[in-house]
PDB file of N, CA and C in Angstrom:
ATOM      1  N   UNK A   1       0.828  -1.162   0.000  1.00  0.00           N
ATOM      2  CA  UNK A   1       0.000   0.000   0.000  1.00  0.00           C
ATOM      3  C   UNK A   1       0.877   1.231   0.000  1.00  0.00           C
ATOM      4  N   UNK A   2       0.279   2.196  -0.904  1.00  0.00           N
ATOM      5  CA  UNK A   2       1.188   3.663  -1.119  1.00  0.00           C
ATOM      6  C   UNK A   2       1.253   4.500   0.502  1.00  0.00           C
ATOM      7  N   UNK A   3      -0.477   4.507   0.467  1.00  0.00           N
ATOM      8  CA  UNK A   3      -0.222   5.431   1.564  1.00  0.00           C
ATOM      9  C   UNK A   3      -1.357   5.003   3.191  1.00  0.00           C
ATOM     10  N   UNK A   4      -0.955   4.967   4.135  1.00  0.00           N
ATOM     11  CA  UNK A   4      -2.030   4.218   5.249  1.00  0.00           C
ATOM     12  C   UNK A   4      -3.005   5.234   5.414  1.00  0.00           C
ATOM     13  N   UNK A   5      -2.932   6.497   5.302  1.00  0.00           N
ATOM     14  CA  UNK A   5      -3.828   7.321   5.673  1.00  0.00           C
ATOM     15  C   UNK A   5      -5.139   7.405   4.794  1.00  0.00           C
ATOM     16  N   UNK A   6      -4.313   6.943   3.360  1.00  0.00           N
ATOM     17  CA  UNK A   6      -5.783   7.101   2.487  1.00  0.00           C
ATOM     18  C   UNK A   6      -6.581   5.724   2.923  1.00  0.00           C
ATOM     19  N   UNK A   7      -5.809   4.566   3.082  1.00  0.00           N
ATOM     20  CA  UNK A   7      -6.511   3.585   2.823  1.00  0.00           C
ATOM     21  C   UNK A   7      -7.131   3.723   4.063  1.00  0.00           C
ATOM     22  N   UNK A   8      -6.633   4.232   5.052  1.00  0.00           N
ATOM     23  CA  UNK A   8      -7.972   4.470   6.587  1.00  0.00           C
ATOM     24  C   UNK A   8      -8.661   4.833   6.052  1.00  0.00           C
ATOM     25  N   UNK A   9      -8.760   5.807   5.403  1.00  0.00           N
ATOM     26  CA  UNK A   9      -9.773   6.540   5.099  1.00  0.00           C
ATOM     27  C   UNK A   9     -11.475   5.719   4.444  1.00  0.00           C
ATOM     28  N   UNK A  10     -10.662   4.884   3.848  1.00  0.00           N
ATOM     29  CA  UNK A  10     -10.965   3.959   2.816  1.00  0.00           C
ATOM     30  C   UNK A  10     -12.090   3.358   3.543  1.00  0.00           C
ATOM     31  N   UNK A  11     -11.163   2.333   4.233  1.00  0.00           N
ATOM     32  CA  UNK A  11     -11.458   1.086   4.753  1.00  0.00           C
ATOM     33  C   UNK A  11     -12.326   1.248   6.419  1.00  0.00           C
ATOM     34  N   UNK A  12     -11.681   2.489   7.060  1.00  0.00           N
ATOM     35  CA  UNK A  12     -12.803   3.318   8.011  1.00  0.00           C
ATOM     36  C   UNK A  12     -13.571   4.220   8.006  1.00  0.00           C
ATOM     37  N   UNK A  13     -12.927   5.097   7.311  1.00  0.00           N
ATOM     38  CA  UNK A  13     -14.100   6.058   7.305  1.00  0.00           C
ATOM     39  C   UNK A  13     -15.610   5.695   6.870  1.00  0.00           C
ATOM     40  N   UNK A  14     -15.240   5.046   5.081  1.00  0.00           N
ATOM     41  CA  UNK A  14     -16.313   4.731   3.998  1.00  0.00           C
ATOM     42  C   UNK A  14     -17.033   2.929   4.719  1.00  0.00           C
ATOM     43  N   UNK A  15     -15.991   2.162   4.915  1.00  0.00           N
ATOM     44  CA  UNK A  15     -16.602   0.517   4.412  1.00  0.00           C
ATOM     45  C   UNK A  15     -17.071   0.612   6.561  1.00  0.00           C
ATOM     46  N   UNK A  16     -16.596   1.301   7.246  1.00  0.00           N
ATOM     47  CA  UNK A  16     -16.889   1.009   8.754  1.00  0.00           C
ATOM     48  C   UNK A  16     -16.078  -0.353   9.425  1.00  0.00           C
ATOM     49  N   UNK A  17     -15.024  -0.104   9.098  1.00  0.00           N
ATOM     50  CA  UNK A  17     -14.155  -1.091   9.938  1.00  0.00           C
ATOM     51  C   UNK A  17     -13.491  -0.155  10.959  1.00  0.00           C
ATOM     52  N   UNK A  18     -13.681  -0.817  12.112  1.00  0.00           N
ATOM     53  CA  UNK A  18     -13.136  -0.410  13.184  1.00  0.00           C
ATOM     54  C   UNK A  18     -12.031  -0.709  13.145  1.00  0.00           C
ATOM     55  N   UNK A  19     -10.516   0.171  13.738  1.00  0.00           N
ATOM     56  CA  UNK A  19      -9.283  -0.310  14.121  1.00  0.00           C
ATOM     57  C   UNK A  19      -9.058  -0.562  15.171  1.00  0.00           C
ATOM     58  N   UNK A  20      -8.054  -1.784  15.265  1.00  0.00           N
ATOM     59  CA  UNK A  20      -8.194  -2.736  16.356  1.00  0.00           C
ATOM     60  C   UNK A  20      -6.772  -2.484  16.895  1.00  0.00           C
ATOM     61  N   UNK A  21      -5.508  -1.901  15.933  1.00  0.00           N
ATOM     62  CA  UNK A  21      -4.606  -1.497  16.705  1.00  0.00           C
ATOM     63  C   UNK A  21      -3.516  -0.830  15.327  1.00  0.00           C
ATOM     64  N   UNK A  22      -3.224  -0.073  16.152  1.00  0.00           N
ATOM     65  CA  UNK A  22      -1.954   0.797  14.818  1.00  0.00           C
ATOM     66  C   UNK A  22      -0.475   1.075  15.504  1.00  0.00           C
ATOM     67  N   UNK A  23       0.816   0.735  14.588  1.00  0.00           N
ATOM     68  CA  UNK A  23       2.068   0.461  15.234  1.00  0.00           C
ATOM     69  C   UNK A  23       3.009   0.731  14.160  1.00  0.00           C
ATOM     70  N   UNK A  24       4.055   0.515  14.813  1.00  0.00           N
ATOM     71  CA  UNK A  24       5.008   0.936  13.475  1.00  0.00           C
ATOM     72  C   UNK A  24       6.252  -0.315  13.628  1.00  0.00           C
ATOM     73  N   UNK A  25       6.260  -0.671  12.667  1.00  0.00           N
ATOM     74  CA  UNK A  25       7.549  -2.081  12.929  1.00  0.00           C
ATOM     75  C   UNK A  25       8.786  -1.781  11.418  1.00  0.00           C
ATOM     76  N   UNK A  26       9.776  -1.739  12.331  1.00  0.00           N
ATOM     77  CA  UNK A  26      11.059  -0.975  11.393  1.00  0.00           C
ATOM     78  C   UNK A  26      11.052  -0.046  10.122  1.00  0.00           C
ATOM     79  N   UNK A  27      10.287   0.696  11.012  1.00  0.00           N
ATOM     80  CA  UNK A  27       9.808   1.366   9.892  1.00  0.00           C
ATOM     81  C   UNK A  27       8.484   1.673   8.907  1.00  0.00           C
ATOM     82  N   UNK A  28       7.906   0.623   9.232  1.00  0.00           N
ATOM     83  CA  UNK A  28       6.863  -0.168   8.493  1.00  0.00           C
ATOM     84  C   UNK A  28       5.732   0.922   9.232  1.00  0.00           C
ATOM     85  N   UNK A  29       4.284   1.389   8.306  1.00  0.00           N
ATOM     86  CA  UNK A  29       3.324   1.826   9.384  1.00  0.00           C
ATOM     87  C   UNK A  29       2.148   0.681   9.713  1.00  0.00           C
ATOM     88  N   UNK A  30       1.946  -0.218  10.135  1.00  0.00           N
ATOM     89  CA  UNK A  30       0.748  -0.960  10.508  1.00  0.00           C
ATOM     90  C   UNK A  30      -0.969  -0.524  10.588  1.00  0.00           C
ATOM     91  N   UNK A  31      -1.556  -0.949  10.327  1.00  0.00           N
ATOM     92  CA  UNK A  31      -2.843  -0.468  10.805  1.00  0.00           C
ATOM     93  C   UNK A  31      -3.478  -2.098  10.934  1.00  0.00           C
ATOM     94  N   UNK A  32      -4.508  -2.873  12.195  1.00  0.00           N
ATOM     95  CA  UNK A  32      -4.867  -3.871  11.889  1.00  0.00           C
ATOM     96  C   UNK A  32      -6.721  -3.323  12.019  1.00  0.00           C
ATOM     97  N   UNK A  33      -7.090  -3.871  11.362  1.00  0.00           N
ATOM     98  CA  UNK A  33      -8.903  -3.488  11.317  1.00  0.00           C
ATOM     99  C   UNK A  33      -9.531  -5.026  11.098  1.00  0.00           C
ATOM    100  N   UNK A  34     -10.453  -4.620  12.540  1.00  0.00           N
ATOM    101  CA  UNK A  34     -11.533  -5.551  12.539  1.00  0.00           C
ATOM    102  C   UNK A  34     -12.611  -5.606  11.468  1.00  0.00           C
ATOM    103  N   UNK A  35     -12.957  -6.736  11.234  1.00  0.00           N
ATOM    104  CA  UNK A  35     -14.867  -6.873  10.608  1.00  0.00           C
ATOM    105  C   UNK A  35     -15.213  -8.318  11.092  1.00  0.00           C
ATOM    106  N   UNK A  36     -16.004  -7.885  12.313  1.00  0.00           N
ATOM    107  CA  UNK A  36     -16.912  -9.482  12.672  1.00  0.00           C
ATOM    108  C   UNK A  36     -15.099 -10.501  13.380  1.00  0.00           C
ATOM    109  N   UNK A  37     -15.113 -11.590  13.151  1.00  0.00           N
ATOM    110  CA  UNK A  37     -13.816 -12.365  13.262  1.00  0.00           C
ATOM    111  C   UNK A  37     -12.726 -12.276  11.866  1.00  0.00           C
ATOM    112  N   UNK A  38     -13.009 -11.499  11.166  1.00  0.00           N
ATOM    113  CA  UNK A  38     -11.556 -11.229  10.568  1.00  0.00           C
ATOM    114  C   UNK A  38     -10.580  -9.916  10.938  1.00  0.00           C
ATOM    115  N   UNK A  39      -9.972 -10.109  10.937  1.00  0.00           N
ATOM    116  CA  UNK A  39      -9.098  -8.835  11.044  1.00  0.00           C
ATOM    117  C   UNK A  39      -8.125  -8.622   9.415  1.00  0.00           C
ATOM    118  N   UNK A  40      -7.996  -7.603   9.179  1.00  0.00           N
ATOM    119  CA  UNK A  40      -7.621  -7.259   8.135  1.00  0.00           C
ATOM    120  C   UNK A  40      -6.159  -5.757   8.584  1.00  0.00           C
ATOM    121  N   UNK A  41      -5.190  -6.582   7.498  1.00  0.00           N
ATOM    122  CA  UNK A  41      -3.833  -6.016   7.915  1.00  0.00           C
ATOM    123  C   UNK A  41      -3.320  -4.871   6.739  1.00  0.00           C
ATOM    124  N   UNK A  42      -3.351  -3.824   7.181  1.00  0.00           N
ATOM    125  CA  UNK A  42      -2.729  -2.814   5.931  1.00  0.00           C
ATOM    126  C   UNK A  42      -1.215  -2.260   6.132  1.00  0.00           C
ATOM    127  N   UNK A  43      -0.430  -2.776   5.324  1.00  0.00           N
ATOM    128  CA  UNK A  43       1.289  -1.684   5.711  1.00  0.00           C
ATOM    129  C   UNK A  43       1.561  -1.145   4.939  1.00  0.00           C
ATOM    130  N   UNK A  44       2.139   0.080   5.419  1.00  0.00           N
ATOM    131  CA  UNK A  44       2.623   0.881   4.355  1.00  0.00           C
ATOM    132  C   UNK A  44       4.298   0.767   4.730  1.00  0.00           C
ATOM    133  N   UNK A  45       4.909   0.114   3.566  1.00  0.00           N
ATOM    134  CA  UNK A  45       6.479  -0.171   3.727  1.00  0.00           C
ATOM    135  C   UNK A  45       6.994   1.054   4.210  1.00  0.00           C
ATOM    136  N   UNK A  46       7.953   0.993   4.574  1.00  0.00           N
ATOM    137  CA  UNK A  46       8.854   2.001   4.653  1.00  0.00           C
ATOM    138  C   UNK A  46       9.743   2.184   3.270  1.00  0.00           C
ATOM    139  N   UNK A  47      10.312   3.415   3.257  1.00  0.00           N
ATOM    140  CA  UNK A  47      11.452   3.728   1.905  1.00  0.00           C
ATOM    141  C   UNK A  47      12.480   3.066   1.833  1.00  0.00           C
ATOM    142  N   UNK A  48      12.869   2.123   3.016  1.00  0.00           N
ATOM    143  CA  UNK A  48      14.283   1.709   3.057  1.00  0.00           C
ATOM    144  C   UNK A  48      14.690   0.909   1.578  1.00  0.00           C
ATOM    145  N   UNK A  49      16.095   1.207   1.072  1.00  0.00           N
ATOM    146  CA  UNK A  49      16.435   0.415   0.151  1.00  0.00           C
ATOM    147  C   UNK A  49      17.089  -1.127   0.708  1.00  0.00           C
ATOM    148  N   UNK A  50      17.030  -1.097   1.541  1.00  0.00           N
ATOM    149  CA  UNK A  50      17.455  -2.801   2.108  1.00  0.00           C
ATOM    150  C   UNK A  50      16.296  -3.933   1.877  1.00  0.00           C
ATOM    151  N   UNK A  51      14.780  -3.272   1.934  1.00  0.00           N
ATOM    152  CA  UNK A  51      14.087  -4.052   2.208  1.00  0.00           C
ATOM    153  C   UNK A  51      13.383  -3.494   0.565  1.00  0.00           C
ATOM    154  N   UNK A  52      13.147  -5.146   0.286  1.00  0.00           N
ATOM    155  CA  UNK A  52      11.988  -5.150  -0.857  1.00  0.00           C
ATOM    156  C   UNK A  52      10.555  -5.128  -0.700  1.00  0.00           C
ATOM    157  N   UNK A  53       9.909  -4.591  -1.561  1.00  0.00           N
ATOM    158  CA  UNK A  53       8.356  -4.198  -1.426  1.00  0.00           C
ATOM    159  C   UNK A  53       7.495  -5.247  -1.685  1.00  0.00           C
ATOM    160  N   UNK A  54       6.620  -5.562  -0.889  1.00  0.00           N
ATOM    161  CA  UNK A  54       5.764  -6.354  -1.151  1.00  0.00           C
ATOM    162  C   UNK A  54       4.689  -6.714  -2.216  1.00  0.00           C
ATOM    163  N   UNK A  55       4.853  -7.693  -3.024  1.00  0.00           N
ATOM    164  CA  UNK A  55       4.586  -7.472  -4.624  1.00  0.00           C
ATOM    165  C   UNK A  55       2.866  -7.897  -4.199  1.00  0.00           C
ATOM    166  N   UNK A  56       1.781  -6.657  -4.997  1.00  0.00           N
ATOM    167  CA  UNK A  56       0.569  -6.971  -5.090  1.00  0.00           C
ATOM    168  C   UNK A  56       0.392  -7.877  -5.831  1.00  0.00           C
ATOM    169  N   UNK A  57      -0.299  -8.785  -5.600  1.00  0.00           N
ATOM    170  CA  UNK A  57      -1.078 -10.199  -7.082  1.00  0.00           C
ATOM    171  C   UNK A  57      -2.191 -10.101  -7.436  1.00  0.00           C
ATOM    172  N   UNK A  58      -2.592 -10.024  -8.587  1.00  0.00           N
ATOM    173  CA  UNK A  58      -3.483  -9.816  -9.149  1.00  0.00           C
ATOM    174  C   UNK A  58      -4.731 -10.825  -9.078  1.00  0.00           C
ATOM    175  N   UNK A  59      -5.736 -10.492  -9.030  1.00  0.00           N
ATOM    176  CA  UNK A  59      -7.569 -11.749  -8.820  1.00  0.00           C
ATOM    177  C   UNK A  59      -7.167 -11.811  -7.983  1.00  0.00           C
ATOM    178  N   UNK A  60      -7.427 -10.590  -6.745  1.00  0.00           N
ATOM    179  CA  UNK A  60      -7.969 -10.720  -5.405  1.00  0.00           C
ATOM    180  C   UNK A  60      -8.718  -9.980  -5.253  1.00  0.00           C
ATOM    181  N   UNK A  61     -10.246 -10.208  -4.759  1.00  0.00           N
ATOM    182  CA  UNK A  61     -11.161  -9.210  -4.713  1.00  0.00           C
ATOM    183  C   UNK A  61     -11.844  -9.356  -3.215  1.00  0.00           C
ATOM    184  N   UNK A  62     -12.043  -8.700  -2.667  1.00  0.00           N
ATOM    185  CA  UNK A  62     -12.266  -8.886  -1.180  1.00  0.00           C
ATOM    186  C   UNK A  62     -13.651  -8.374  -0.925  1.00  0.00           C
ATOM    187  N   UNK A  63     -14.396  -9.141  -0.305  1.00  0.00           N
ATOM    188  CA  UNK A  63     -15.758  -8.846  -0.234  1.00  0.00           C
ATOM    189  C   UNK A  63     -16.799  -8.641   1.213  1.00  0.00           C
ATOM    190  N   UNK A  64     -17.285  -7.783   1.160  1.00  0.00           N
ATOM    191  CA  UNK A  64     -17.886  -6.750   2.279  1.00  0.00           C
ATOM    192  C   UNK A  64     -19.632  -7.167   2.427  1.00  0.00           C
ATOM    193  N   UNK A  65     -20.265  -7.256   3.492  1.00  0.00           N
ATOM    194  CA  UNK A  65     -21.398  -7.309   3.226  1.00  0.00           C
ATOM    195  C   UNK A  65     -21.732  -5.995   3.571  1.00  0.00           C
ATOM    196  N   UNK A  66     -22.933  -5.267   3.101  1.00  0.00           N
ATOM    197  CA  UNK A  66     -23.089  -4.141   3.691  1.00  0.00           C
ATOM    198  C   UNK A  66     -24.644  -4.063   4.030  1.00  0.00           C
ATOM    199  N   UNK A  67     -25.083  -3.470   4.866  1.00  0.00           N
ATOM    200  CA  UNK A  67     -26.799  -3.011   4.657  1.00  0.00           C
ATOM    201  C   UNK A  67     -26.933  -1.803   3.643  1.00  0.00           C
ATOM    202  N   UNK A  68     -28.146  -1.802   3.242  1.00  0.00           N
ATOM    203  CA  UNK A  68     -28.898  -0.923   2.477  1.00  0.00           C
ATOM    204  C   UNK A  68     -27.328  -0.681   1.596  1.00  0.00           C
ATOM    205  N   UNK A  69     -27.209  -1.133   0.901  1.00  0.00           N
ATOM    206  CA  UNK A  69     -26.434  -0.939  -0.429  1.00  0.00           C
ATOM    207  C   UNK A  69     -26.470  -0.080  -1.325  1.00  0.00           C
ATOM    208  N   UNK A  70     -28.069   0.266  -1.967  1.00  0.00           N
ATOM    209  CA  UNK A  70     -28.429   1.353  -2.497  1.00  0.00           C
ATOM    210  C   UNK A  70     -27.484   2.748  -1.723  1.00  0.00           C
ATOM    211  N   UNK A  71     -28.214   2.465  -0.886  1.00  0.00           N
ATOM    212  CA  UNK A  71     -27.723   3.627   0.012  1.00  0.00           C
ATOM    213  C   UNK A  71     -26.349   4.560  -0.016  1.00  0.00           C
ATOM    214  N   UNK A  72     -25.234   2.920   0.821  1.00  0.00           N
ATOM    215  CA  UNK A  72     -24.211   2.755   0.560  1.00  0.00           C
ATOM    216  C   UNK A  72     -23.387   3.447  -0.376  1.00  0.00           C
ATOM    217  N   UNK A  73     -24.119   2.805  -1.988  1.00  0.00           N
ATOM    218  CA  UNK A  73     -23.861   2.939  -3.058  1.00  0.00           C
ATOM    219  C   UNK A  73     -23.609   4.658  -3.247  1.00  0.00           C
ATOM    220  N   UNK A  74     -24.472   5.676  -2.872  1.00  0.00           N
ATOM    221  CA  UNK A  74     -25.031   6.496  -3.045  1.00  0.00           C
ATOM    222  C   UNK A  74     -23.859   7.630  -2.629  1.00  0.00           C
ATOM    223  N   UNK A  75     -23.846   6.885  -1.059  1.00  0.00           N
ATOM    224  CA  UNK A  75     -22.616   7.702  -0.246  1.00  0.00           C
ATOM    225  C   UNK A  75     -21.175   7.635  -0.745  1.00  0.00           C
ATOM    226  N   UNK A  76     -21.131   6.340  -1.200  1.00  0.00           N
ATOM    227  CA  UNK A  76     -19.835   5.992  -1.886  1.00  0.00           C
ATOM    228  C   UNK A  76     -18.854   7.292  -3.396  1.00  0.00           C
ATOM    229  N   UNK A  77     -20.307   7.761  -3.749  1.00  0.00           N
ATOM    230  CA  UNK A  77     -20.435   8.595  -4.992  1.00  0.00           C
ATOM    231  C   UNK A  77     -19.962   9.826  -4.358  1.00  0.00           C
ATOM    232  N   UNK A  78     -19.988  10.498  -3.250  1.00  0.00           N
ATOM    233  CA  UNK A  78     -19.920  11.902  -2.541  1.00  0.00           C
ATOM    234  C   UNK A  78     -17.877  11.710  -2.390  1.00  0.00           C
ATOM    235  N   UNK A  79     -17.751  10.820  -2.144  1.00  0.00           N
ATOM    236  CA  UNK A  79     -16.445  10.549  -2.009  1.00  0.00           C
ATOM    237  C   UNK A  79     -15.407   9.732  -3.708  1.00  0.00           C
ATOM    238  N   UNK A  80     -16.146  10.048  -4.493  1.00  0.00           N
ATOM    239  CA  UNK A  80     -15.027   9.724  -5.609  1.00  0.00           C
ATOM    240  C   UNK A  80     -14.435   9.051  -5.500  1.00  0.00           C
ATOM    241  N   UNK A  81     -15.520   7.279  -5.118  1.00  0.00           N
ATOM    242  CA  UNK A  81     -14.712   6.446  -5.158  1.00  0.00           C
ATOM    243  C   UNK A  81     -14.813   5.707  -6.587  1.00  0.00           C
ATOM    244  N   UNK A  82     -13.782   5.028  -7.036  1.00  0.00           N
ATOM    245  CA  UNK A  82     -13.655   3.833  -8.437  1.00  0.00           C
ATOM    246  C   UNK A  82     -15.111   3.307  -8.449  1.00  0.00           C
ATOM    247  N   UNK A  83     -15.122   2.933  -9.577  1.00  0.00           N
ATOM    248  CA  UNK A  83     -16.746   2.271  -9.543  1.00  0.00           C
ATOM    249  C   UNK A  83     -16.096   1.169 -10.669  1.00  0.00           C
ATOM    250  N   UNK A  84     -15.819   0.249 -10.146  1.00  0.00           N
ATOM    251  CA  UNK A  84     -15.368  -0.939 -11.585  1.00  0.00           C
ATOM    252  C   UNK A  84     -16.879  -1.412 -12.037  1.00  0.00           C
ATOM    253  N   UNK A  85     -17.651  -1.611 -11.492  1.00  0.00           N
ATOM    254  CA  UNK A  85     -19.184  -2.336 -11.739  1.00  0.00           C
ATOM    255  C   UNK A  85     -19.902  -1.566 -10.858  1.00  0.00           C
ATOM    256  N   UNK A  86     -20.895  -1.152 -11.721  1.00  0.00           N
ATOM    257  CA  UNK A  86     -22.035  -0.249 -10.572  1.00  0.00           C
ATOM    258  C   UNK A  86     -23.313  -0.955 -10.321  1.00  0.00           C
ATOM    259  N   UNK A  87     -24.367  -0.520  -8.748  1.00  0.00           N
ATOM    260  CA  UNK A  87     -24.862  -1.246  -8.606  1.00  0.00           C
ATOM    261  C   UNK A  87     -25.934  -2.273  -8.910  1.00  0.00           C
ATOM    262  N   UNK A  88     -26.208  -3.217  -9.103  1.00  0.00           N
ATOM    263  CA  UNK A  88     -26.506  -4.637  -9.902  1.00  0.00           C
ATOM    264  C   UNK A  88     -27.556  -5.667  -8.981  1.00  0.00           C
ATOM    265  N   UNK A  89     -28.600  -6.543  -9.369  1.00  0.00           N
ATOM    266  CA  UNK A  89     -29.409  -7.396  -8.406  1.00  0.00           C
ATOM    267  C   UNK A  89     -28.516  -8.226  -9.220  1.00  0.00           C
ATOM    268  N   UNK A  90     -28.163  -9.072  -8.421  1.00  0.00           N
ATOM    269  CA  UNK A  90     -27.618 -10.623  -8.909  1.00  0.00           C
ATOM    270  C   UNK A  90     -28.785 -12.069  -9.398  1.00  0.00           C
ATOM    271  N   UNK A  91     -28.044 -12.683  -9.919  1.00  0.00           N
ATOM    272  CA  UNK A  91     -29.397 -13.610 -10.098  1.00  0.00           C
ATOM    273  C   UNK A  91     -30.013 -14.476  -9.125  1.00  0.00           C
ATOM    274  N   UNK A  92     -28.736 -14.368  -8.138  1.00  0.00           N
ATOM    275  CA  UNK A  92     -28.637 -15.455  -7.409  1.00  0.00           C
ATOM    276  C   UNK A  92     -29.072 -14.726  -5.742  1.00  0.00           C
ATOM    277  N   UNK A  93     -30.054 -13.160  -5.774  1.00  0.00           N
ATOM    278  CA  UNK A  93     -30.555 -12.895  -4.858  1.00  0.00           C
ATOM    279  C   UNK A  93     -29.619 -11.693  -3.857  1.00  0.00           C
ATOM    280  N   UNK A  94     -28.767 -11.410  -4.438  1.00  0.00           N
ATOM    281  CA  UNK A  94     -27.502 -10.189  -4.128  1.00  0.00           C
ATOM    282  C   UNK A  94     -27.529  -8.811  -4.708  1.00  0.00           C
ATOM    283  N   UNK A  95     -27.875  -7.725  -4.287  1.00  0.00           N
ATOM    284  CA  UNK A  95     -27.391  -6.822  -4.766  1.00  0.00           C
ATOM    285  C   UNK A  95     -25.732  -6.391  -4.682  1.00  0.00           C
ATOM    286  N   UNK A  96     -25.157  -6.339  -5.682  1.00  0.00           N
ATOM    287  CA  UNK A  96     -23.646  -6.225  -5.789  1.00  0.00           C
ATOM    288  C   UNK A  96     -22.916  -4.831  -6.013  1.00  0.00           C
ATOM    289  N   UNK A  97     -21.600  -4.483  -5.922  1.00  0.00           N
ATOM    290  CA  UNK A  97     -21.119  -3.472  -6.672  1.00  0.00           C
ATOM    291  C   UNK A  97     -19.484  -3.160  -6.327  1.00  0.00           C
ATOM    292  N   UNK A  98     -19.087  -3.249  -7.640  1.00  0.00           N
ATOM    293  CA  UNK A  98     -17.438  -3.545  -7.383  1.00  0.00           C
ATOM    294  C   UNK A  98     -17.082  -1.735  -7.344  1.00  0.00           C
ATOM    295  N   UNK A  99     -15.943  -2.209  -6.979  1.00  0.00           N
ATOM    296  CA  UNK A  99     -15.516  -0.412  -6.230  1.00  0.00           C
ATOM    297  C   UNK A  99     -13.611  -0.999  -6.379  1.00  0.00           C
ATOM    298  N   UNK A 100     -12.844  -0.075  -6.167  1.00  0.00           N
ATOM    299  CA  UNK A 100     -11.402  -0.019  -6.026  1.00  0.00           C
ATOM    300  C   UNK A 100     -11.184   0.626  -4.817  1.00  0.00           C
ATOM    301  N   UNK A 101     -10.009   0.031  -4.359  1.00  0.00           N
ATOM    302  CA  UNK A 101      -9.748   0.854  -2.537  1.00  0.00           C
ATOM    303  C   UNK A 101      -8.394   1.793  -3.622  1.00  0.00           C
ATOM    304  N   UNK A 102      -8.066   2.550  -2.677  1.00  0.00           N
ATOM    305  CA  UNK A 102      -6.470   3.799  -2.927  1.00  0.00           C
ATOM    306  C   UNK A 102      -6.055   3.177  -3.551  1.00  0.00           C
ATOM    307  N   UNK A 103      -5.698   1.639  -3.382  1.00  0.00           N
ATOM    308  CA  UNK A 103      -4.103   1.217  -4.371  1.00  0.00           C
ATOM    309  C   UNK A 103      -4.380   0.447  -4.979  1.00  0.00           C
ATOM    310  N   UNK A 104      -5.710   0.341  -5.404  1.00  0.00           N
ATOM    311  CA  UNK A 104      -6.021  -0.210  -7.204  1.00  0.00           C
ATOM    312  C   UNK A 104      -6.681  -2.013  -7.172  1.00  0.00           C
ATOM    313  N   UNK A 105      -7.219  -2.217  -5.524  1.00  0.00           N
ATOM    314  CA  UNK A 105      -7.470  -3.503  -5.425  1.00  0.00           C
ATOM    315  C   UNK A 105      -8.934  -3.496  -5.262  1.00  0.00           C
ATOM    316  N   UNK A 106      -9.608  -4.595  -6.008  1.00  0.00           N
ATOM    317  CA  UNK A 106     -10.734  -4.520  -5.969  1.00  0.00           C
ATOM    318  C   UNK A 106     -11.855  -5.106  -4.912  1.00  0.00           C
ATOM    319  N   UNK A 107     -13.095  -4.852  -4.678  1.00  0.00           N
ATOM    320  CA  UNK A 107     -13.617  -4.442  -3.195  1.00  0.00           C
ATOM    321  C   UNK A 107     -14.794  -5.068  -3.735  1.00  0.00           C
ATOM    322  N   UNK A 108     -15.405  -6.383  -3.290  1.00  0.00           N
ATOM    323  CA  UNK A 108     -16.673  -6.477  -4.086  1.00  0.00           C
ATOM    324  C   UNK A 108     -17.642  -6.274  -2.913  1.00  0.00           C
ATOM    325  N   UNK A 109     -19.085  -5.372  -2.417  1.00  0.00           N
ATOM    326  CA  UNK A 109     -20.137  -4.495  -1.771  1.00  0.00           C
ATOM    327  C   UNK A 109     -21.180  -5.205  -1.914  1.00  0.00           C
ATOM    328  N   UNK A 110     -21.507  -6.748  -1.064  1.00  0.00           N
ATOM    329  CA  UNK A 110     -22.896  -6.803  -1.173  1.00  0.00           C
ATOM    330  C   UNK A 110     -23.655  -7.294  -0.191  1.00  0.00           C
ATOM    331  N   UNK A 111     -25.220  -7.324  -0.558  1.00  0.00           N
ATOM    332  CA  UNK A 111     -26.183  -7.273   0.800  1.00  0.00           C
ATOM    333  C   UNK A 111     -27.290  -8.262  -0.402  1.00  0.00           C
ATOM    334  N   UNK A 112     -27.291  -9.288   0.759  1.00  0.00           N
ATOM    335  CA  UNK A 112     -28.497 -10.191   0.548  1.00  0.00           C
ATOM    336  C   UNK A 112     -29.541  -9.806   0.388  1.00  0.00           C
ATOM    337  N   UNK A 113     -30.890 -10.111  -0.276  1.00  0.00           N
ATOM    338  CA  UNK A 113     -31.948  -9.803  -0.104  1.00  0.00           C
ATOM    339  C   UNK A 113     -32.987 -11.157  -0.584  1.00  0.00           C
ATOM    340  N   UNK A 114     -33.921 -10.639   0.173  1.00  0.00           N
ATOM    341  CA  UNK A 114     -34.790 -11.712  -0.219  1.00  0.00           C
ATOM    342  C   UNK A 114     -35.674 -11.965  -1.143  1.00  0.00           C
ATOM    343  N   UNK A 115     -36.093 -13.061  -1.780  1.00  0.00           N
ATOM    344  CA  UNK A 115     -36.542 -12.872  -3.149  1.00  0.00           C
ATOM    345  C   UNK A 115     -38.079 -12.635  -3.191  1.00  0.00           C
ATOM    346  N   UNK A 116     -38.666 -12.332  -2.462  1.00  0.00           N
ATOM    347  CA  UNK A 116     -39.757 -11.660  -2.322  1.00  0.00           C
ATOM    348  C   UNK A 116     -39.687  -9.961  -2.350  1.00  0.00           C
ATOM    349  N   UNK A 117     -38.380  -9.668  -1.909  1.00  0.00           N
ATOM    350  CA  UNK A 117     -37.795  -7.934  -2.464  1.00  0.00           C
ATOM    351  C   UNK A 117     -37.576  -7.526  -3.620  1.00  0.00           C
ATOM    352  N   UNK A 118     -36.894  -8.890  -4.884  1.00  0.00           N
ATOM    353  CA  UNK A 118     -36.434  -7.841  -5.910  1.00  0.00           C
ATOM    354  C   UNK A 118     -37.455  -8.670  -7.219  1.00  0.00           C
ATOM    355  N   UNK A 119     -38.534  -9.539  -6.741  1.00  0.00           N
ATOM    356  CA  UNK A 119     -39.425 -10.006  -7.505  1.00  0.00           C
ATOM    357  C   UNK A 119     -40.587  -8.556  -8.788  1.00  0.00           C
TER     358      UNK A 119
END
């Protein structure tokens, strides 16, 4: 990750993950954020030229449930976030919607519904 402050921003301000603890290890800035029993780890390397950067891999998409999605969706727009896929009923009973966090990884946004809702 480029920078920890945006991706707080990101990942707390916008998606509502609480942080569970923030530190700094040789350099390194840490942030760890809860959702439910996962915890989710963001670093922002340090500049050092000793140490190599941690290479992103590509087809990883990480997925959020959210309430009222519409909604969500809506608020998401006030803040200029990526919109890779905008929002969508799935066939399979999901409203969906892909989004990008700061450093270009994709975020898939969805909330169950029942099929008596989108009948």
């Amino acid at each position: 990750m480029q920078d920890l402050d945006r991706s707080l921003h990101f990942y707390r301000d916008l998606l509502g993950l609480r942080v569970v603890r923030k530190e700094c290890d040789e350099g390194d800035r840490i942030a760890r954020l809860g959702t439910g029993g996962t915890e989710m780890l963001l670093v922002q390397q340090s500049d050092s030229p000793i140490r190599r950067p941690i290479a992103r891999s590509g087809g990883v998409v990480i997925n959020f449930r959210v309430k009222d999605l519409p909604a969500f969706a809506e608020s998401l727009g006030t803040h200029k976030v990526v919109v890779l896929r905008r929002l969508e009923m799935a066939v399979w009973g999901e409203r969906t919607m892909l989004v990008q966090d700061p450093d270009g990884y994709a975020i898939l946004l969805s909330e169950p519904v029942a099929a008596s809702r989108y009948r």
